[in-house]
PDB file of N, CA and C in Angstrom:
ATOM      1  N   UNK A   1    -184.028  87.027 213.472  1.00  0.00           N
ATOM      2  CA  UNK A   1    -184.799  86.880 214.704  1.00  0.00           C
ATOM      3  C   UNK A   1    -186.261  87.184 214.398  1.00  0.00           C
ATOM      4  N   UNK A   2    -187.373  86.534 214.862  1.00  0.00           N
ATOM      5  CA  UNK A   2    -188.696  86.808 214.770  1.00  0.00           C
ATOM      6  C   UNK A   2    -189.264  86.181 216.232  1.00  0.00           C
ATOM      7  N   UNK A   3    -190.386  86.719 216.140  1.00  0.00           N
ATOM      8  CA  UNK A   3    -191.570  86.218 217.508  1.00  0.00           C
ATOM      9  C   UNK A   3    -192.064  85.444 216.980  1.00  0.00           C
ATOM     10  N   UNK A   4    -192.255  84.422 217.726  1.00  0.00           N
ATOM     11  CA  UNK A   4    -193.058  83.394 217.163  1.00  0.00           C
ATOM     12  C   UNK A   4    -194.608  82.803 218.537  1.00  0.00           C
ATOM     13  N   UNK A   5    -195.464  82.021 217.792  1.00  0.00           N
ATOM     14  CA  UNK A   5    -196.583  82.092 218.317  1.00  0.00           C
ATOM     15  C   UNK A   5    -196.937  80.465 217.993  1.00  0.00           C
ATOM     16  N   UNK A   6    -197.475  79.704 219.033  1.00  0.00           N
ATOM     17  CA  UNK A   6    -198.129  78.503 218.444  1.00  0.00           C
ATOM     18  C   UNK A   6    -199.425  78.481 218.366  1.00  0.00           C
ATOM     19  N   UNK A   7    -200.350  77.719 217.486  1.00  0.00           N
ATOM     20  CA  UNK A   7    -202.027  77.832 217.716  1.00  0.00           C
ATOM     21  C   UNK A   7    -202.103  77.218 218.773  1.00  0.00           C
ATOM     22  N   UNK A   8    -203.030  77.574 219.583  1.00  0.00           N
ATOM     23  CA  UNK A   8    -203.800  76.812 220.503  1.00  0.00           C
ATOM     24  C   UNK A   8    -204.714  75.495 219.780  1.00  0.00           C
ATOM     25  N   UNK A   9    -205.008  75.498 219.339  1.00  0.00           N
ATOM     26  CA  UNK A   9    -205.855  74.557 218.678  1.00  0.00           C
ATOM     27  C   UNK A   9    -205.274  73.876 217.858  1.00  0.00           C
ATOM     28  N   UNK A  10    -205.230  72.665 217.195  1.00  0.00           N
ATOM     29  CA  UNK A  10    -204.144  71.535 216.432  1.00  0.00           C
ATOM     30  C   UNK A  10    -204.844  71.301 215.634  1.00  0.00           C
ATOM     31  N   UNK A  11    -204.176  70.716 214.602  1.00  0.00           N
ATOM     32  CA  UNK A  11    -205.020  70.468 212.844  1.00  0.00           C
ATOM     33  C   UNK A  11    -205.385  69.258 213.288  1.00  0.00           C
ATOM     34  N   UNK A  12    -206.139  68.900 212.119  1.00  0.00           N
ATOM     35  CA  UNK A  12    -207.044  67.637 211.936  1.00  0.00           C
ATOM     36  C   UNK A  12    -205.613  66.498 212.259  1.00  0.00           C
ATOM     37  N   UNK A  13    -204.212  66.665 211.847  1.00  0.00           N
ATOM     38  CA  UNK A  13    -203.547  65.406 212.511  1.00  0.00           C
ATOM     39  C   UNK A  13    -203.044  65.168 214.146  1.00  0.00           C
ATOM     40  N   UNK A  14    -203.316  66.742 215.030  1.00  0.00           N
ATOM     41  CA  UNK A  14    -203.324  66.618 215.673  1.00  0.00           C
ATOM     42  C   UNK A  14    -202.163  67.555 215.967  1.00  0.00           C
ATOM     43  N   UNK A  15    -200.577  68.220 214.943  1.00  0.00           N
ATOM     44  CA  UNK A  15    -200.121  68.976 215.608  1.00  0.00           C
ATOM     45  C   UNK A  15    -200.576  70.282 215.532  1.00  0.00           C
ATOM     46  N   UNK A  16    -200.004  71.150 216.576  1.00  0.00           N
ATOM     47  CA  UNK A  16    -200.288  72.527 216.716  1.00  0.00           C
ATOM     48  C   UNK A  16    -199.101  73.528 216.229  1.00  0.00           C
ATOM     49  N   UNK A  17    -199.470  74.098 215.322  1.00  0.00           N
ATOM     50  CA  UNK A  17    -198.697  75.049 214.290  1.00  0.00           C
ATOM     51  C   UNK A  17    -197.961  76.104 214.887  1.00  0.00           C
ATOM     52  N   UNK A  18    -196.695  76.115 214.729  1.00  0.00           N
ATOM     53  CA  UNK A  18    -195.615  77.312 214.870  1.00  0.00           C
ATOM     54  C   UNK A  18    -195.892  78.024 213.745  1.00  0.00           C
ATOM     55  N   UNK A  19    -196.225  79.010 213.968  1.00  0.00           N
ATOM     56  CA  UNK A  19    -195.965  80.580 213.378  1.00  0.00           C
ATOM     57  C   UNK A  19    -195.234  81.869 213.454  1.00  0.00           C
ATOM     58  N   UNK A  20    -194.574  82.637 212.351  1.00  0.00           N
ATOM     59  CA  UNK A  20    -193.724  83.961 213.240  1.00  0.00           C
ATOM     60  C   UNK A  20    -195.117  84.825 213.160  1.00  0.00           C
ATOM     61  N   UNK A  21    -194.907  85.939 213.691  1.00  0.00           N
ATOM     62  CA  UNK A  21    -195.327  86.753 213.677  1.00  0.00           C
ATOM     63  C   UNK A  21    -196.443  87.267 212.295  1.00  0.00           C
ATOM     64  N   UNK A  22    -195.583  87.294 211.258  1.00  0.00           N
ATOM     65  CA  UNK A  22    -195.975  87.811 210.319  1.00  0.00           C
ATOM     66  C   UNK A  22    -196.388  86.817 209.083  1.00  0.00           C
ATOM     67  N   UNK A  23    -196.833  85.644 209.658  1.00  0.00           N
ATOM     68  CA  UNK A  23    -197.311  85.165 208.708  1.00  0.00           C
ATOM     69  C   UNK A  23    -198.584  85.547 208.316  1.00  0.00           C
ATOM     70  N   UNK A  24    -199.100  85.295 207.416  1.00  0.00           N
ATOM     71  CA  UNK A  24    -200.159  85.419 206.640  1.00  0.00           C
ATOM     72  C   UNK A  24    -201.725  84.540 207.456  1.00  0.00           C
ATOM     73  N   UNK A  25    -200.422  83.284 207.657  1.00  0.00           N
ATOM     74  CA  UNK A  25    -201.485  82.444 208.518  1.00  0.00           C
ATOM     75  C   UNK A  25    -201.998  82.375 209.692  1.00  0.00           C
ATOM     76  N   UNK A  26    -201.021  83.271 210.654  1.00  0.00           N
ATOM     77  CA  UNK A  26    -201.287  83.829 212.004  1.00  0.00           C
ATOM     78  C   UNK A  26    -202.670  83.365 212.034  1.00  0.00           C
ATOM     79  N   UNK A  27    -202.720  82.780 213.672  1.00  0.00           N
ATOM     80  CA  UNK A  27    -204.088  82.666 214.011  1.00  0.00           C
ATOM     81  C   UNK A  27    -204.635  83.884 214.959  1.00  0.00           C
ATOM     82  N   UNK A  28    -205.523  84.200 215.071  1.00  0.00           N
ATOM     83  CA  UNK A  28    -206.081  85.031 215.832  1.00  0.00           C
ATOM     84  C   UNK A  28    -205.314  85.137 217.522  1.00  0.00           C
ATOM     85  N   UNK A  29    -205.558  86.312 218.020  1.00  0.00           N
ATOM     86  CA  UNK A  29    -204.691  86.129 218.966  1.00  0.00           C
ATOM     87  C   UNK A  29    -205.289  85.438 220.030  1.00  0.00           C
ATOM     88  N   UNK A  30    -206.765  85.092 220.024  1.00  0.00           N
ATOM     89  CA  UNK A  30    -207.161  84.324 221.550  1.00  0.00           C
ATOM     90  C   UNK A  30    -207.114  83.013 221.288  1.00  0.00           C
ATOM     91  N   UNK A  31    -206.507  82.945 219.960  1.00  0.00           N
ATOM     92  CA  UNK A  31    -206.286  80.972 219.549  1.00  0.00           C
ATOM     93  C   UNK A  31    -204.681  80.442 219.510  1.00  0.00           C
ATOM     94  N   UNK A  32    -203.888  81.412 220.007  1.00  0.00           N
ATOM     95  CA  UNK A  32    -202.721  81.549 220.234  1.00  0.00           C
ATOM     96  C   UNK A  32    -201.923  81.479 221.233  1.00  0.00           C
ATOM     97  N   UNK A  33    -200.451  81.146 221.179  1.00  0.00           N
ATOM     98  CA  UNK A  33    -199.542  81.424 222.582  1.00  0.00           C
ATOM     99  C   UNK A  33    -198.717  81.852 222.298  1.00  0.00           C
ATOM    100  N   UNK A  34    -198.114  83.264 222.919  1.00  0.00           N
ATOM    101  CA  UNK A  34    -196.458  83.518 222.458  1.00  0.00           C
ATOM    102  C   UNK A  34    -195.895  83.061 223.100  1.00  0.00           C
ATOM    103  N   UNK A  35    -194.542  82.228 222.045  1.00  0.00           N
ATOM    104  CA  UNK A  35    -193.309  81.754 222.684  1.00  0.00           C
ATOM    105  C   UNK A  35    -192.016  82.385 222.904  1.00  0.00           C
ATOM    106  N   UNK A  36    -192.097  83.119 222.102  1.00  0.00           N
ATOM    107  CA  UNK A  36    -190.767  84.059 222.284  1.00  0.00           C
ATOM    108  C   UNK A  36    -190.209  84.372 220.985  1.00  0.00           C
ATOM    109  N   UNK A  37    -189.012  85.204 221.374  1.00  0.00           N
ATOM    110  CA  UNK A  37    -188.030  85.676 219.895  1.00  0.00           C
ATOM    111  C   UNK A  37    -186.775  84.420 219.870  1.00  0.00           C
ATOM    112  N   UNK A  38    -186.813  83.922 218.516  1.00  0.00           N
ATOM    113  CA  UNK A  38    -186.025  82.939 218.522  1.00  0.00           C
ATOM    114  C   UNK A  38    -185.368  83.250 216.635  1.00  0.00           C
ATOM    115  N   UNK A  39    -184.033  82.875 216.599  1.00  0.00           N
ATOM    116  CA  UNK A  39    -183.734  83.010 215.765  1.00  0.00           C
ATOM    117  C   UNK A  39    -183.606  82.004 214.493  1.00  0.00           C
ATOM    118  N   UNK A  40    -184.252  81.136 214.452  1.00  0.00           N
ATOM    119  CA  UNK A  40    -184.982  80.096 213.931  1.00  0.00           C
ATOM    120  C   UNK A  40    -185.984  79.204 214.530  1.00  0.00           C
ATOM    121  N   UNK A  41    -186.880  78.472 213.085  1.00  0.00           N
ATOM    122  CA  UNK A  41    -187.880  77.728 213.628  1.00  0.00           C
ATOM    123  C   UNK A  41    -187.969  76.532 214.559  1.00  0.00           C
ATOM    124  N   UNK A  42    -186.655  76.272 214.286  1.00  0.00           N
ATOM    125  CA  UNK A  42    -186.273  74.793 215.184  1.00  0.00           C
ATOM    126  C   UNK A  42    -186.654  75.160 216.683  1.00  0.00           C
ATOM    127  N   UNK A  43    -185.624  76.177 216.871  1.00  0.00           N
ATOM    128  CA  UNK A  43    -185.658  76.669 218.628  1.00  0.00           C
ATOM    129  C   UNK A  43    -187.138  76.855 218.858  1.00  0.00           C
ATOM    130  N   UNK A  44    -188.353  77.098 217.857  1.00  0.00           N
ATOM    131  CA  UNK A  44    -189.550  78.089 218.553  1.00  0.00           C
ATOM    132  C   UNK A  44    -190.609  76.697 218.683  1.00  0.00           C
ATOM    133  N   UNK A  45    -190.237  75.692 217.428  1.00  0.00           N
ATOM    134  CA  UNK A  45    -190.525  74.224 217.504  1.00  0.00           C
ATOM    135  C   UNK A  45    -190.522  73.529 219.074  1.00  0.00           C
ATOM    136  N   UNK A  46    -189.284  73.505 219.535  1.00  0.00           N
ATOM    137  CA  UNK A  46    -188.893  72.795 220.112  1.00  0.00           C
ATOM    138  C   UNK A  46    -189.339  73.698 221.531  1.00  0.00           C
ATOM    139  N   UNK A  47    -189.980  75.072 221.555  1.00  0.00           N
ATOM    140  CA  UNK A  47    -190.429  75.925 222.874  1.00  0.00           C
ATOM    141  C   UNK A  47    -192.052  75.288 222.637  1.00  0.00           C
ATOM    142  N   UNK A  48    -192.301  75.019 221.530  1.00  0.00           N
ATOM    143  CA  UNK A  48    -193.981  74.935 221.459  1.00  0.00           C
ATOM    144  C   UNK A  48    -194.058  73.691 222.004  1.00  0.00           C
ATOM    145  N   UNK A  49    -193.369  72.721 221.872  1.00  0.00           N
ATOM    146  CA  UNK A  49    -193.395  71.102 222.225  1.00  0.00           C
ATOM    147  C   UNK A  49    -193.247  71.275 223.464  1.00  0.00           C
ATOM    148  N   UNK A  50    -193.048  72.058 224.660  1.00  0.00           N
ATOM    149  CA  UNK A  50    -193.127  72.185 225.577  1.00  0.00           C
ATOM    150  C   UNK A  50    -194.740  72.756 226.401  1.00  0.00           C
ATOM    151  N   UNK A  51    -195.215  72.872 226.363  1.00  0.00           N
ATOM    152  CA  UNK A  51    -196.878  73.559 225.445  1.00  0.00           C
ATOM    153  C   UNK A  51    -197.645  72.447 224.985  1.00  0.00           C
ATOM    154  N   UNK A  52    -197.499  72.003 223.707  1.00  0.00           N
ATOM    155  CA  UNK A  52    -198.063  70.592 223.170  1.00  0.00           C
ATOM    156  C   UNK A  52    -197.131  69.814 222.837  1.00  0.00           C
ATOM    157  N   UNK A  53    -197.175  68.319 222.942  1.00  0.00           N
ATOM    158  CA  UNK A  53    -196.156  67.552 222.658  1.00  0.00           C
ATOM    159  C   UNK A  53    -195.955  67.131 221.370  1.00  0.00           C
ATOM    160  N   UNK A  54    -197.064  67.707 220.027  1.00  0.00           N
ATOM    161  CA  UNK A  54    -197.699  67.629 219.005  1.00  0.00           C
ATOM    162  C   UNK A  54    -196.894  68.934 218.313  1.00  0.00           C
ATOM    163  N   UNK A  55    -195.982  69.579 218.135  1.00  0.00           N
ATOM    164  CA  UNK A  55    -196.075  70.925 217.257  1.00  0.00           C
ATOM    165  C   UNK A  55    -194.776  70.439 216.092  1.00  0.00           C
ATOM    166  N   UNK A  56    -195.407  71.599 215.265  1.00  0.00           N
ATOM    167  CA  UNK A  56    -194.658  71.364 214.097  1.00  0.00           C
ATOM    168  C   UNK A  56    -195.282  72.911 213.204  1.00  0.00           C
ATOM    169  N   UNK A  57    -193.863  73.279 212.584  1.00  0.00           N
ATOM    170  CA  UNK A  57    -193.664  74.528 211.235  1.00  0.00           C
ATOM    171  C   UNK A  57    -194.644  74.324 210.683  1.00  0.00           C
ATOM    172  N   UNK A  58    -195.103  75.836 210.451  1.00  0.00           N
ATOM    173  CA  UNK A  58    -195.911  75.993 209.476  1.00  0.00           C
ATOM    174  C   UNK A  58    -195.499  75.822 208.009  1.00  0.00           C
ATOM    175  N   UNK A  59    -196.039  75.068 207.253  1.00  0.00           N
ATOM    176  CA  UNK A  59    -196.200  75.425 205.974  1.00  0.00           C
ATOM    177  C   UNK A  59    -195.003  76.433 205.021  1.00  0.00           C
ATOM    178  N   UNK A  60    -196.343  77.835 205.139  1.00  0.00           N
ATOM    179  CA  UNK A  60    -195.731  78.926 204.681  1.00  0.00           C
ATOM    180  C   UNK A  60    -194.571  79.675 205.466  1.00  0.00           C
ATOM    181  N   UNK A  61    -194.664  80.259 207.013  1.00  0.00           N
ATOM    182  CA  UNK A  61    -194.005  80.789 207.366  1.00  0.00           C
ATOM    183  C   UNK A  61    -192.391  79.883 207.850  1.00  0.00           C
ATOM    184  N   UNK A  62    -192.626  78.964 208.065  1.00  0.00           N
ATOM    185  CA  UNK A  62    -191.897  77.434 208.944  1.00  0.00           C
ATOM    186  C   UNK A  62    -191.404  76.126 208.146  1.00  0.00           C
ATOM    187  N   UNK A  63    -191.007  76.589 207.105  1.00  0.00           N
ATOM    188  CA  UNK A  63    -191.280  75.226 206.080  1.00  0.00           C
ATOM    189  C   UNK A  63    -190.059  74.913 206.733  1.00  0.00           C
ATOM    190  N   UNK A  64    -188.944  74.845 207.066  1.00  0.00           N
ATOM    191  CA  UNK A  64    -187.823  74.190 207.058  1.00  0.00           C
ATOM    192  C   UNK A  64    -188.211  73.288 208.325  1.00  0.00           C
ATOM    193  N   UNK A  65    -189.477  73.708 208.964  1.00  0.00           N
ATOM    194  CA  UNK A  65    -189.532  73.194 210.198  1.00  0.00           C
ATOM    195  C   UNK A  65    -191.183  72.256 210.088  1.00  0.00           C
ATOM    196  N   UNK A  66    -191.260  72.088 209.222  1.00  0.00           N
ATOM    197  CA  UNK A  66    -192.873  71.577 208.593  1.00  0.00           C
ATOM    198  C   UNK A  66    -192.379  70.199 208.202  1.00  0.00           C
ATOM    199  N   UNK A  67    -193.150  69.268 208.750  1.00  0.00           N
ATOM    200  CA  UNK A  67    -192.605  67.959 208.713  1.00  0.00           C
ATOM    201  C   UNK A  67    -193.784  67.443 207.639  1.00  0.00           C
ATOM    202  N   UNK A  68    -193.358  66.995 206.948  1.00  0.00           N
ATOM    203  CA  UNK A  68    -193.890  66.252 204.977  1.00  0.00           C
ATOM    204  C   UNK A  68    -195.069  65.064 205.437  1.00  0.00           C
TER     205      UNK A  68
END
């Protein structure tokens, strides 16, 4: 289980990044939204797409959920 957070703000392709908590990459907290405790990235994916219709895993913290 982790907290997870989406950026407010979207990359240059346009989605907006799921993050847990403790990533490295965390964005600042006033560029942020918490979504909740979810026990994978899919579920926190699929809370952020509700939010932006654009989201997608991070990278580092979210890879299983980071679309190639």
């Amino acid at each position: 289980m982790g907290s997870y957070y989406v950026n407010k703000n979207a990359q240059s392709n346009g989605d907006h990044e799921v993050h847990v908590s403790t990533c490295s990459h965390l964005p600042i907290a006033e560029n942020r939204n918490y979504l909740g405790v979810f026990s994978n990235c899919k579920d926190a994916v699929l809370a952020a797409k509700k939010l932006f219709a654009a989201a997608d895993g991070c990278y580092n913290c979210s890879n299983p959920c980071h679309k190639q």
